[in-house]
PDB file of N, CA and C in Angstrom:
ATOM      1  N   UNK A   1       0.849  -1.169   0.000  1.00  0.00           N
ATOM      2  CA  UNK A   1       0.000   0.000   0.000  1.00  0.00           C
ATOM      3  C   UNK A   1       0.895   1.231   0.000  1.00  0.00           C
ATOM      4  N   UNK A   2       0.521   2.281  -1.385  1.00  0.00           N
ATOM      5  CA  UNK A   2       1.582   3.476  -1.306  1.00  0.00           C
ATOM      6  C   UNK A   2       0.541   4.434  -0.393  1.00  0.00           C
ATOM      7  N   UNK A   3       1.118   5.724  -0.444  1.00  0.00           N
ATOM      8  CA  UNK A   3       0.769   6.509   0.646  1.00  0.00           C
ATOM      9  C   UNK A   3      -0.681   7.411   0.217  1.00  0.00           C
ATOM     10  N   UNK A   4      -0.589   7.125  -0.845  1.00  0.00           N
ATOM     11  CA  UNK A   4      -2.040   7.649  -1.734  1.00  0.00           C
ATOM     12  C   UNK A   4      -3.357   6.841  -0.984  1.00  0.00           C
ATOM     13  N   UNK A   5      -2.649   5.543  -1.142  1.00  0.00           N
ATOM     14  CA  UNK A   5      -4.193   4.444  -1.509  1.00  0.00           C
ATOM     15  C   UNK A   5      -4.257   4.892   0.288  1.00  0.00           C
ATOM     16  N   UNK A   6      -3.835   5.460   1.264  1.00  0.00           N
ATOM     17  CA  UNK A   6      -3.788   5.658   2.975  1.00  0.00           C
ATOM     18  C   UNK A   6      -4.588   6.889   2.891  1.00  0.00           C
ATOM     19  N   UNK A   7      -3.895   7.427   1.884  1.00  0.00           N
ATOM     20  CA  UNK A   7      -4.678   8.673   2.141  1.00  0.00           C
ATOM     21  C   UNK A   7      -6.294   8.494   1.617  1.00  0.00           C
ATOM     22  N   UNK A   8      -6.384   7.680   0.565  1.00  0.00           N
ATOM     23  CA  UNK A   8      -7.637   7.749   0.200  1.00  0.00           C
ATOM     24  C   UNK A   8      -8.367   7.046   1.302  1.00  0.00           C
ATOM     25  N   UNK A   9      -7.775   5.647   1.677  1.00  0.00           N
ATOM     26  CA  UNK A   9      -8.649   5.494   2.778  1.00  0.00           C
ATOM     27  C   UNK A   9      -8.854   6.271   3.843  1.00  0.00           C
ATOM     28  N   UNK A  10      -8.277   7.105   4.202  1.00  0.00           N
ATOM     29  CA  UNK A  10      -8.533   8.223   5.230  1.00  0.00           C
ATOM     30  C   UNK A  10      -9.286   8.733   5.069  1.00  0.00           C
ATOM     31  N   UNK A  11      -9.401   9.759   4.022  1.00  0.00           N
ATOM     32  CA  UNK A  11     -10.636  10.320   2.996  1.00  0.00           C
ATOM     33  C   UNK A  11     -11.871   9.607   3.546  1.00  0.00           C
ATOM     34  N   UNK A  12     -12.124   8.127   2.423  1.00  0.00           N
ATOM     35  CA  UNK A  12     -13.469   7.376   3.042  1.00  0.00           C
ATOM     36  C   UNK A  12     -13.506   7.552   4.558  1.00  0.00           C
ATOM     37  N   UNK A  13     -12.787   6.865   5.510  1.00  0.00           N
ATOM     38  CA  UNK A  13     -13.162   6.793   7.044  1.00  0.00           C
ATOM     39  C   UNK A  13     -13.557   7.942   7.659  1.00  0.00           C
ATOM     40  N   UNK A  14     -12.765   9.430   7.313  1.00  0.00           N
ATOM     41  CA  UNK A  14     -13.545  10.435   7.790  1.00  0.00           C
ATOM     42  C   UNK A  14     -14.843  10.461   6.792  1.00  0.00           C
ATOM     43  N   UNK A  15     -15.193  10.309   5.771  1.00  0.00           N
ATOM     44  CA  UNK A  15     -16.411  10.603   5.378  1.00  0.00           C
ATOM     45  C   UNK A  15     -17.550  10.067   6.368  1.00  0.00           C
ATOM     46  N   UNK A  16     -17.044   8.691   6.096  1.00  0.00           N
ATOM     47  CA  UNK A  16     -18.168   7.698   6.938  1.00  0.00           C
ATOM     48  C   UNK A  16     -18.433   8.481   8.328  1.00  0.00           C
ATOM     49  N   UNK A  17     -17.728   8.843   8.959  1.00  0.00           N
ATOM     50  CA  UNK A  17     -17.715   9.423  10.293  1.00  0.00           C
ATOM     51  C   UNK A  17     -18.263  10.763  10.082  1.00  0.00           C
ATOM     52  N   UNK A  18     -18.324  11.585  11.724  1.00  0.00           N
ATOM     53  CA  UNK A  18     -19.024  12.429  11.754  1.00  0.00           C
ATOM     54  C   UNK A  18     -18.880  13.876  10.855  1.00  0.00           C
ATOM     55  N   UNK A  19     -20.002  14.740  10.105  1.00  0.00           N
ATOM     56  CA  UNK A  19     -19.041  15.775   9.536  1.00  0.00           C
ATOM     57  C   UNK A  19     -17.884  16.502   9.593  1.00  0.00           C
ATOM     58  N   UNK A  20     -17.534  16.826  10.904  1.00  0.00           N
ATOM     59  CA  UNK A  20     -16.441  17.653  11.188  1.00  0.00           C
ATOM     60  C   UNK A  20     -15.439  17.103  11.806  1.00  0.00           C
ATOM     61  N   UNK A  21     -15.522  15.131  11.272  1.00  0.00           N
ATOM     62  CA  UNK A  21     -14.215  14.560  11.204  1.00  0.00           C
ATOM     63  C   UNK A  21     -12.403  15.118  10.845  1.00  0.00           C
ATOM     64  N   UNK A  22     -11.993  15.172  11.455  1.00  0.00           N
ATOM     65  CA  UNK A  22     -10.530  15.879  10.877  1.00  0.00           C
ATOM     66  C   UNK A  22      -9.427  15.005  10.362  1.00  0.00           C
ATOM     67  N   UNK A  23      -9.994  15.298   8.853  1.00  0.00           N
ATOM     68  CA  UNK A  23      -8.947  13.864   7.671  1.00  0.00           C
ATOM     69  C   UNK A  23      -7.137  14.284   7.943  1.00  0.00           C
ATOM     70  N   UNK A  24      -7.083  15.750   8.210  1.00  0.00           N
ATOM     71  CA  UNK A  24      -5.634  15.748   8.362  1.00  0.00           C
ATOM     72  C   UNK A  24      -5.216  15.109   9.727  1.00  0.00           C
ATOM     73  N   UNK A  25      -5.734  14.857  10.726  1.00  0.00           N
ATOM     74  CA  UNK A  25      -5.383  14.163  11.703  1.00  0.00           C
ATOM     75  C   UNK A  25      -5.651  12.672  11.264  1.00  0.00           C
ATOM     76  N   UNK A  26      -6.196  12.104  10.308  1.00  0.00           N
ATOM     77  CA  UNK A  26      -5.927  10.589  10.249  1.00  0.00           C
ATOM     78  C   UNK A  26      -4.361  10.555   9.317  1.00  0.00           C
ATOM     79  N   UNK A  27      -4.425  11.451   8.226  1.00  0.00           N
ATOM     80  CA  UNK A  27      -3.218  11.620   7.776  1.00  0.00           C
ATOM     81  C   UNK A  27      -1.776  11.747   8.591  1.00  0.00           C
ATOM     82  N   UNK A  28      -2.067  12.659   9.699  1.00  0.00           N
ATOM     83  CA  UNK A  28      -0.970  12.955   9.866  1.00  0.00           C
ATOM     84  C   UNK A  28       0.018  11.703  10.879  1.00  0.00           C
ATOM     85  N   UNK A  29      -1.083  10.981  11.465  1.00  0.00           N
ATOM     86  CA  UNK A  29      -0.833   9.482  12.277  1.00  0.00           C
ATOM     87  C   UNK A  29      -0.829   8.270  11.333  1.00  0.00           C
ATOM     88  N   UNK A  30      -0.687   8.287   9.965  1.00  0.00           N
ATOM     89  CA  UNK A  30      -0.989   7.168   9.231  1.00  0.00           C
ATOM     90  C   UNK A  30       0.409   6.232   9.361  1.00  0.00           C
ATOM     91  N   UNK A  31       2.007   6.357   9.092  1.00  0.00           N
ATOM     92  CA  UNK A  31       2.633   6.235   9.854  1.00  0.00           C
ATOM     93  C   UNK A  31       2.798   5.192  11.087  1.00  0.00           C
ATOM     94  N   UNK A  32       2.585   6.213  12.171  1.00  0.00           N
ATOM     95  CA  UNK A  32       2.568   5.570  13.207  1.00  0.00           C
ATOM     96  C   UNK A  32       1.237   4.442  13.272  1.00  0.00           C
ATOM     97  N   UNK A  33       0.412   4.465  12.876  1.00  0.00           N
ATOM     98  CA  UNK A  33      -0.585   4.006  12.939  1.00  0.00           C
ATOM     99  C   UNK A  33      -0.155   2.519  12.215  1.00  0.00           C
ATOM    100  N   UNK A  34       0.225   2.443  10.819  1.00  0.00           N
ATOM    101  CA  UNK A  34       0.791   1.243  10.220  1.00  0.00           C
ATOM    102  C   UNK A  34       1.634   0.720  11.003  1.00  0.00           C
ATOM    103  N   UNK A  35       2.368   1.571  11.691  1.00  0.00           N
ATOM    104  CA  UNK A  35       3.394   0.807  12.318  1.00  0.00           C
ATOM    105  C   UNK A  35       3.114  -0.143  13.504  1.00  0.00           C
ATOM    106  N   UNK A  36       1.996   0.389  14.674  1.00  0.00           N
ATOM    107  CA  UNK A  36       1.246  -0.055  15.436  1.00  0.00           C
ATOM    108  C   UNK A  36       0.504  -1.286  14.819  1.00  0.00           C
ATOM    109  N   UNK A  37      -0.573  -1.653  13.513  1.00  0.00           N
ATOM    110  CA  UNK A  37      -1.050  -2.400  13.050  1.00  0.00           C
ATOM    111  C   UNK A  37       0.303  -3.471  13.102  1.00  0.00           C
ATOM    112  N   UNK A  38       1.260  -3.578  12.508  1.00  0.00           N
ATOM    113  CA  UNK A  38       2.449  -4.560  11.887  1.00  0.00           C
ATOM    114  C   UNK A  38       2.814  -5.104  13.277  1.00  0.00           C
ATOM    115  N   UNK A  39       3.224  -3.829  14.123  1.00  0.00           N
ATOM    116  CA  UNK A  39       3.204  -4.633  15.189  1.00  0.00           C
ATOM    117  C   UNK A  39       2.423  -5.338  16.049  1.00  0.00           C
ATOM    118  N   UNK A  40       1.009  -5.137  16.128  1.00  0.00           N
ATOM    119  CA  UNK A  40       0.266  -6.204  16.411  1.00  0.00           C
ATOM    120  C   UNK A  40      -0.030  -7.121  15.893  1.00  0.00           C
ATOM    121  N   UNK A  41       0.269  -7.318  14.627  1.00  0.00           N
ATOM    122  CA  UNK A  41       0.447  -8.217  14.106  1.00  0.00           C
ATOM    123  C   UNK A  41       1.641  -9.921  14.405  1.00  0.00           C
ATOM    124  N   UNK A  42       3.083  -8.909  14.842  1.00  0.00           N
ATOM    125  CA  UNK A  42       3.753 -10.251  14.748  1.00  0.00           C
ATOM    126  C   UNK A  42       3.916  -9.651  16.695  1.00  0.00           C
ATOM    127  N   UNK A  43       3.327  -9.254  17.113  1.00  0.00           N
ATOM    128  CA  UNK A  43       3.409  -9.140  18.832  1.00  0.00           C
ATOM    129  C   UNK A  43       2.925 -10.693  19.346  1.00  0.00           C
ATOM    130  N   UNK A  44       3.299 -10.854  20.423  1.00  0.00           N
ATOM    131  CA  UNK A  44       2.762 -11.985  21.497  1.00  0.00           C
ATOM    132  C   UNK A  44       2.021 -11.687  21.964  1.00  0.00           C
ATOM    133  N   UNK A  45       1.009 -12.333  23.249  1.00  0.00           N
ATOM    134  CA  UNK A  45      -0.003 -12.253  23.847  1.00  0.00           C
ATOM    135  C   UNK A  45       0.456 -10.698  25.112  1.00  0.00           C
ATOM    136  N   UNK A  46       1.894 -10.343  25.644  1.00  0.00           N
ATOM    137  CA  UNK A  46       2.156  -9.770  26.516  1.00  0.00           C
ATOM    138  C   UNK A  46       2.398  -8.625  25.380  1.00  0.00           C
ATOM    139  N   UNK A  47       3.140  -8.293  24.399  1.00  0.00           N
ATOM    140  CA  UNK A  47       3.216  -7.389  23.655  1.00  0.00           C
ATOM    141  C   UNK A  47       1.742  -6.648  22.817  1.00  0.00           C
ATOM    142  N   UNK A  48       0.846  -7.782  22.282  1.00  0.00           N
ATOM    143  CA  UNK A  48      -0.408  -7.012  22.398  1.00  0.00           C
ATOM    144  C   UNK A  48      -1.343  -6.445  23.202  1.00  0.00           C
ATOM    145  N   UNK A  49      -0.914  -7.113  24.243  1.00  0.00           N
ATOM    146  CA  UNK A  49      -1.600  -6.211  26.136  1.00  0.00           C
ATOM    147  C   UNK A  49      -1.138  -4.752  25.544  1.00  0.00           C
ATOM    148  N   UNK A  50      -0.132  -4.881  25.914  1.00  0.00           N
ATOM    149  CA  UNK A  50       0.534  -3.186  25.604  1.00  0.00           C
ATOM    150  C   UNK A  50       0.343  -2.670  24.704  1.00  0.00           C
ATOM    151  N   UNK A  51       0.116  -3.038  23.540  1.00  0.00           N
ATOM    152  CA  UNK A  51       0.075  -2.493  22.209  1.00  0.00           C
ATOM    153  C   UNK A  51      -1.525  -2.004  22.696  1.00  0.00           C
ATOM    154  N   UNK A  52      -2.636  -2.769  23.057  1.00  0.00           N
ATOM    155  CA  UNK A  52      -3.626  -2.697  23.183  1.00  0.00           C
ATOM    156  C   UNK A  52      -4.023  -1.332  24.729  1.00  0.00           C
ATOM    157  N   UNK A  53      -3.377  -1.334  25.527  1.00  0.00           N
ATOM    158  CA  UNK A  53      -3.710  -0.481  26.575  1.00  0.00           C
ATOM    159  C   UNK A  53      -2.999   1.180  25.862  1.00  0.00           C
ATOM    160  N   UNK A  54      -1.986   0.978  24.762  1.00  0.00           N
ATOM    161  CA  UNK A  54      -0.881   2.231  24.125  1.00  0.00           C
ATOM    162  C   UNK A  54      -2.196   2.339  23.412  1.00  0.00           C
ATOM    163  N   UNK A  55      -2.848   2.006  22.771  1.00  0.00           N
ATOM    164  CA  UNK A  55      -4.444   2.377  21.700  1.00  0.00           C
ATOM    165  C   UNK A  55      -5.501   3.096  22.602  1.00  0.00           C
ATOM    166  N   UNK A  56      -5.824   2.306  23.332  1.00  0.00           N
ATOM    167  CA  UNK A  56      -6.890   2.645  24.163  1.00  0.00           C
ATOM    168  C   UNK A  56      -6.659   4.006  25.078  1.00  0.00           C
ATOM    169  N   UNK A  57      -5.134   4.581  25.596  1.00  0.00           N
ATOM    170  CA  UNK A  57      -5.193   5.518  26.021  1.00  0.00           C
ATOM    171  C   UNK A  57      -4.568   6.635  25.133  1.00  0.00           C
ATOM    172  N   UNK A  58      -4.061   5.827  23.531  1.00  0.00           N
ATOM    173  CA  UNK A  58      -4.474   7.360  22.424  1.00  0.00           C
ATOM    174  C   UNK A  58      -5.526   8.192  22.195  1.00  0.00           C
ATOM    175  N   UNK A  59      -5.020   8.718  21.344  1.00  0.00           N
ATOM    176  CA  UNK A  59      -6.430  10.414  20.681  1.00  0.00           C
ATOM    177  C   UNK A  59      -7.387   9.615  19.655  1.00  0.00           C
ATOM    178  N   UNK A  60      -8.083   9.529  19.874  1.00  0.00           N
ATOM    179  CA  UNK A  60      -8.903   9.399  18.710  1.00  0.00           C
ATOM    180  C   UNK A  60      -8.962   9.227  17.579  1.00  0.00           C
ATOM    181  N   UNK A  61      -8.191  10.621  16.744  1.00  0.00           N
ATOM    182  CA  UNK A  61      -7.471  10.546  15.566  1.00  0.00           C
ATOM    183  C   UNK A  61      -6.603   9.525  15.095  1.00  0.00           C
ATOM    184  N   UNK A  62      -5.638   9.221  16.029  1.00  0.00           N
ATOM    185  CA  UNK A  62      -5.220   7.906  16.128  1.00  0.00           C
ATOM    186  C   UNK A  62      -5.571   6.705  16.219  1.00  0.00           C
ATOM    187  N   UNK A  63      -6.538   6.454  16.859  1.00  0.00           N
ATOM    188  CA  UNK A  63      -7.791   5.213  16.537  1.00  0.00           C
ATOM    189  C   UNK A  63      -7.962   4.830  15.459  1.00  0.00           C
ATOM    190  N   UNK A  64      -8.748   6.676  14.661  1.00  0.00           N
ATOM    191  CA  UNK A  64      -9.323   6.069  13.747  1.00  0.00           C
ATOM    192  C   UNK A  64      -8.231   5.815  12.834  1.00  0.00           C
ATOM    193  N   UNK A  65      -7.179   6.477  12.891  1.00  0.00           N
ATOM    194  CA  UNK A  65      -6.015   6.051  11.589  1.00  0.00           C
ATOM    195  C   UNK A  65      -5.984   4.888  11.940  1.00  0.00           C
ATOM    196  N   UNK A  66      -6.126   4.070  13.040  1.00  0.00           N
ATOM    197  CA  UNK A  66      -5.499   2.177  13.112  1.00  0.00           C
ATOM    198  C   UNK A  66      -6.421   2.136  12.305  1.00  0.00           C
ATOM    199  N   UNK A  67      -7.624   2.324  13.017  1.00  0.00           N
ATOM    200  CA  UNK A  67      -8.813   1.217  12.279  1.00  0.00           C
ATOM    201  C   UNK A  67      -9.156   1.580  10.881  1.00  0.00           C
ATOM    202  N   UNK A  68      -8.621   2.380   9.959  1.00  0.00           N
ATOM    203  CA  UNK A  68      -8.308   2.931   8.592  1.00  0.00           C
ATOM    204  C   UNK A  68      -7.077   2.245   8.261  1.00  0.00           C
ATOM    205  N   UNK A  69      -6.234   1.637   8.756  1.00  0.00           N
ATOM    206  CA  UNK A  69      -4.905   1.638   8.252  1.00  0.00           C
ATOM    207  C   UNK A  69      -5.343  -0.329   8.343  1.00  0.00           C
ATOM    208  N   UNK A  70      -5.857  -1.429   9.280  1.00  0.00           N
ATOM    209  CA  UNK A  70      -6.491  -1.937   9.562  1.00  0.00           C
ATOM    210  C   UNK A  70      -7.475  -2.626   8.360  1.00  0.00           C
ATOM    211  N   UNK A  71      -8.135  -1.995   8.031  1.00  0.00           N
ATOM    212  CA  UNK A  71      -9.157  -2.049   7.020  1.00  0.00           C
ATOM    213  C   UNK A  71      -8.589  -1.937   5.776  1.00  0.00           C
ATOM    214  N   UNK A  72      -7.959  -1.223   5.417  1.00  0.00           N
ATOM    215  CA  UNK A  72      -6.856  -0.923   4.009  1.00  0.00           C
ATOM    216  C   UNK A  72      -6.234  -2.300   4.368  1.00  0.00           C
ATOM    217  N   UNK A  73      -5.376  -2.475   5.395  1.00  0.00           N
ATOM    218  CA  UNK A  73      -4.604  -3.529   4.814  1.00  0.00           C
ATOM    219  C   UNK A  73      -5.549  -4.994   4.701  1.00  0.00           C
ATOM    220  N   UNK A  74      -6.352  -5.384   5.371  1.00  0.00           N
ATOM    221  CA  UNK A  74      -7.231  -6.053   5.035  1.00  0.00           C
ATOM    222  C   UNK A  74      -7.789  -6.905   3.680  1.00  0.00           C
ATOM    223  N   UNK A  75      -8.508  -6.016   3.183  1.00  0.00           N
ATOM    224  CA  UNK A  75      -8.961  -5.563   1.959  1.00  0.00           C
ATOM    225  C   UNK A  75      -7.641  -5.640   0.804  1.00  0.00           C
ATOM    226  N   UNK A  76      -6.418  -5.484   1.282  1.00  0.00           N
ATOM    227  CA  UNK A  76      -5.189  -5.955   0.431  1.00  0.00           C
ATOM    228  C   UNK A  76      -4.663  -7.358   0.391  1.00  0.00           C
ATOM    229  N   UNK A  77      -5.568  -8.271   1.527  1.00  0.00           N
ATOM    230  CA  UNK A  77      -4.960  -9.025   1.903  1.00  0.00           C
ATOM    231  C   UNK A  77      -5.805  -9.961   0.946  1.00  0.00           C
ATOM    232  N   UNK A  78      -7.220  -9.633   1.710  1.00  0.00           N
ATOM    233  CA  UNK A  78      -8.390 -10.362   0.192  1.00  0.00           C
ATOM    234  C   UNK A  78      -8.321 -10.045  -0.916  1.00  0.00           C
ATOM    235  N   UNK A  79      -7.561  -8.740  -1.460  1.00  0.00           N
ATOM    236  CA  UNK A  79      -7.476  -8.825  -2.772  1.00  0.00           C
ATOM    237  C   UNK A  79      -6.222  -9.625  -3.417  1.00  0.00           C
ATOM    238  N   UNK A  80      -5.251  -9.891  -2.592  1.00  0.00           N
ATOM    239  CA  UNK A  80      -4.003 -10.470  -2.814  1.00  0.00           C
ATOM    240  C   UNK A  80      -4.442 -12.160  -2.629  1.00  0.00           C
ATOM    241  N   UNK A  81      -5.038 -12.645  -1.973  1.00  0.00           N
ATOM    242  CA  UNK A  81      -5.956 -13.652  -1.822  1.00  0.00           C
ATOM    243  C   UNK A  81      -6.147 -14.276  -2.933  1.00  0.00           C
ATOM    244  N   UNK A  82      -7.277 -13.296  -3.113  1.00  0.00           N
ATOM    245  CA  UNK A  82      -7.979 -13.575  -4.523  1.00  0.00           C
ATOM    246  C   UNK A  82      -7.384 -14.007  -5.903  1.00  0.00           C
ATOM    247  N   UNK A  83      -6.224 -12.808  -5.874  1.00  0.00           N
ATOM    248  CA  UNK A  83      -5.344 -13.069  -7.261  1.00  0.00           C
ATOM    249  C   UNK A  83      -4.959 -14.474  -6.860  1.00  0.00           C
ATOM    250  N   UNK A  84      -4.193 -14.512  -5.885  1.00  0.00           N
ATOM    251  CA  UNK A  84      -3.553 -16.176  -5.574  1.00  0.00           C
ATOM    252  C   UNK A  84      -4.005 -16.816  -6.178  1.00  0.00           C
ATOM    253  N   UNK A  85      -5.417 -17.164  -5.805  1.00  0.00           N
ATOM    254  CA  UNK A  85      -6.253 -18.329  -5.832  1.00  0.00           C
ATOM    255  C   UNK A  85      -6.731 -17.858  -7.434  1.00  0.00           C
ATOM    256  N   UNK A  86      -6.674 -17.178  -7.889  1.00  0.00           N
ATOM    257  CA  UNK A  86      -7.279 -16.961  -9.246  1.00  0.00           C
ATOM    258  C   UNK A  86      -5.989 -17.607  -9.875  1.00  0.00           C
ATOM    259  N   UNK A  87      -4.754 -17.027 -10.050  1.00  0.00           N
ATOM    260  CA  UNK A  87      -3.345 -17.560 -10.448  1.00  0.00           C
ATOM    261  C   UNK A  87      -3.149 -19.172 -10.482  1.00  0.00           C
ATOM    262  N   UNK A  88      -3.398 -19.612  -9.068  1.00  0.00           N
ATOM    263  CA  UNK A  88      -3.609 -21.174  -9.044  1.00  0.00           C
ATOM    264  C   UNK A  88      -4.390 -21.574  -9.860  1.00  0.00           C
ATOM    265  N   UNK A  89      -5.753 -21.161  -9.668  1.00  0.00           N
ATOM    266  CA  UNK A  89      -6.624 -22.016 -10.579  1.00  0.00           C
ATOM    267  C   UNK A  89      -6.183 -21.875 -12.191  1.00  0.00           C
ATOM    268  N   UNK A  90      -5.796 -21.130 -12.902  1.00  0.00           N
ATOM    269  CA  UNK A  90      -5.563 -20.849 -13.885  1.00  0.00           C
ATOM    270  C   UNK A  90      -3.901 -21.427 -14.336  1.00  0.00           C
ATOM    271  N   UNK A  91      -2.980 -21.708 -13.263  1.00  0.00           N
ATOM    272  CA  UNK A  91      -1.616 -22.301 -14.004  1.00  0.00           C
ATOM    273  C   UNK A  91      -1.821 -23.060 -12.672  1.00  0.00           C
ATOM    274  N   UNK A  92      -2.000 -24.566 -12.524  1.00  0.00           N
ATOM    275  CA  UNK A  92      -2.099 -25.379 -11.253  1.00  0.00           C
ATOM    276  C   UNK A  92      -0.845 -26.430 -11.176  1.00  0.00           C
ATOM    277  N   UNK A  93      -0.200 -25.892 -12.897  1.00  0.00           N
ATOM    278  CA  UNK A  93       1.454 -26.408 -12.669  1.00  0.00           C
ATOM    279  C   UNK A  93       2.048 -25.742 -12.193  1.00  0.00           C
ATOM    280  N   UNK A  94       2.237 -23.800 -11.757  1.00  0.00           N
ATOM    281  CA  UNK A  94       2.790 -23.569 -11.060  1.00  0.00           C
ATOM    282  C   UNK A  94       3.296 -23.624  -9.124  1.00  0.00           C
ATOM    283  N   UNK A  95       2.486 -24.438  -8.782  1.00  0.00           N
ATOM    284  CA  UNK A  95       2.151 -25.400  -7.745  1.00  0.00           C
ATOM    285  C   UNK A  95       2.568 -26.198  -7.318  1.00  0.00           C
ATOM    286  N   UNK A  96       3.157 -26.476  -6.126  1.00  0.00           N
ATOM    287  CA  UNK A  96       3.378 -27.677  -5.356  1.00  0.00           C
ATOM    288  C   UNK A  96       2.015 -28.121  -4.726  1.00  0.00           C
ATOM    289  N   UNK A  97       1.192 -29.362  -4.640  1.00  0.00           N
ATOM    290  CA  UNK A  97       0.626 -29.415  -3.456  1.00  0.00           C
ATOM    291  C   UNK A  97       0.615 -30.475  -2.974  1.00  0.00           C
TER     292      UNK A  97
END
């Protein structure tokens, strides 16, 4: 994900949210915010405690950039998915199984 397709999702998430959402504050945490996602990602059960209590006593803005940054990568993951499994089905010699 380049820094566009972040920003656009930022864009959508403040839309969805209340009018006088502030998109430059999801922007300006997008960043830190990915970085937080990755690391909960490969964290342990004691490292996501923390990761999880470091969220809960952020700003808001920051929230919503996880749960924007979260959702983007997501949605990359099913679309990367998808190709896979489209790729397989279509060359099933390129394949071990």
């Amino acid at each position: 994900m380049d820094i566009k397709d972040l920003i656009t999702a930022a864009a959508n998430a403040a839309g969805a949210q209340e009018p006088h959402a502030d998109i430059s504050a999801l922007v300006e945490h997008g960043k830190e915010a990915r970085q937080h996602v990755w690391d909960w990602h490969y964290a342990g059960t004691a490292e996501r405690g923390r990761l999880a209590e470091k969220l809960a006593a952020s700003t808001p803005e920051f929230q919503r950039a996880v749960a924007v940054t979260e959702n983007a990568l997501a949605e990359e993951l099913a679309d990367s998915s998808a190709r896979r499994a489209r790729i397989r089905a279509e060359n099933p010699s390129l394949f071990k199984d």
